[in-house]
Protein backbone atom coordinates (compact mmCIF):
# COMPACT_ATOMS: atom_id res chain seq x y z
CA UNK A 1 0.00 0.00 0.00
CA UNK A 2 1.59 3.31 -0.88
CA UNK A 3 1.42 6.67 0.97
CA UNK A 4 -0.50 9.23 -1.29
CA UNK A 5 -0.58 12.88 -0.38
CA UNK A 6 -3.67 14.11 0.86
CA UNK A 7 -5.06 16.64 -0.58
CA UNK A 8 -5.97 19.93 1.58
CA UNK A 9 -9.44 20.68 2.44
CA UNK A 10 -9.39 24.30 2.66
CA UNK A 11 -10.55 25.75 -0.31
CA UNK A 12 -8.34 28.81 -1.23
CA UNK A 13 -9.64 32.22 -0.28
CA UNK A 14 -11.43 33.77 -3.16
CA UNK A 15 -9.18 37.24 -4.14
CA UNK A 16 -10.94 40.43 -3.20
CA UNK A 17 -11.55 42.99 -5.77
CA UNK A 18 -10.34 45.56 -4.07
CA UNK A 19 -6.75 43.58 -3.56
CA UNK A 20 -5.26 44.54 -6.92
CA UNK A 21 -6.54 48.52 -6.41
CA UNK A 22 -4.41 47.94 -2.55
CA UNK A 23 -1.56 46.86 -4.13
CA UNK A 24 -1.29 48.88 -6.76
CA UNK A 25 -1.67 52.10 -4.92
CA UNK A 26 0.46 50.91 -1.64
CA UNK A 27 2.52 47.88 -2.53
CA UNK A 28 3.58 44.79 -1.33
CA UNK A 29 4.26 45.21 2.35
CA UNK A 30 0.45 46.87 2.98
CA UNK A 31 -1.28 44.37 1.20
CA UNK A 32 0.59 41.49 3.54
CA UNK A 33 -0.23 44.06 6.45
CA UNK A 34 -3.96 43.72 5.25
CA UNK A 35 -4.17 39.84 4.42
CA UNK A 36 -0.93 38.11 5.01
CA UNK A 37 2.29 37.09 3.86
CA UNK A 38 0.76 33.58 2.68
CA UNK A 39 -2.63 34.54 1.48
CA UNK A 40 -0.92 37.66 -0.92
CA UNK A 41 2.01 34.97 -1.39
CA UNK A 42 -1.08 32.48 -3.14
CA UNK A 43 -2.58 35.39 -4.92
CA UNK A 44 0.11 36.65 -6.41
CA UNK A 45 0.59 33.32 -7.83
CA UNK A 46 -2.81 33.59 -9.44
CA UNK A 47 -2.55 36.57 -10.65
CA UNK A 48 0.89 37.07 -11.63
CA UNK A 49 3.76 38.80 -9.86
CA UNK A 50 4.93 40.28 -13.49
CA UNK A 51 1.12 41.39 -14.23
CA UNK A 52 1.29 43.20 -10.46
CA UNK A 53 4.43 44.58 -10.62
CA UNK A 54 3.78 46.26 -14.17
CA UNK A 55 0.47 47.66 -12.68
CA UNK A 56 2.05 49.14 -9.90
CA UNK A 57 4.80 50.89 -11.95
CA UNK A 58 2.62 52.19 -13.93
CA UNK A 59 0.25 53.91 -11.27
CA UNK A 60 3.55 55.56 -9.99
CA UNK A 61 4.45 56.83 -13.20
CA UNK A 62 0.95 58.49 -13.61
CA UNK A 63 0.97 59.60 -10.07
CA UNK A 64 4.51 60.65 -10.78
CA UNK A 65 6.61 59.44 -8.10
């Protein structure tokens, strides 16, 4: 009899709409404040860090900082 890996049980948290609007306008470290290190960690995953990151530098550049 092999050992299989069980599968978890949680189901992920669903990604908040306002998450991407969070990040984009404070960056990493608030959103991890808001929801944790993990949880953005997962997210980010699903989303994409690339697709994040380019969102964010472009808000800056508008905002011009």
């Amino acid at each position: 009899m092999s050992k299989s890996k069980l599968l978890p049980t949680s189901a992920p948290k669903p990604i908040p709409p306002e998450f991407m609007e969070k990040f984009v306008k404070h960056g990493w470290r608030r959103v991890e404040n808001i929801w944790g290190k993990s949880t953005v960690l997962a997210w980010s995953k699903a989303i994409g860090r690339k697709r994040m990151t380019e969102a964010r530098k472009r808000y800056l550049r508008e905002v011009g900082q």
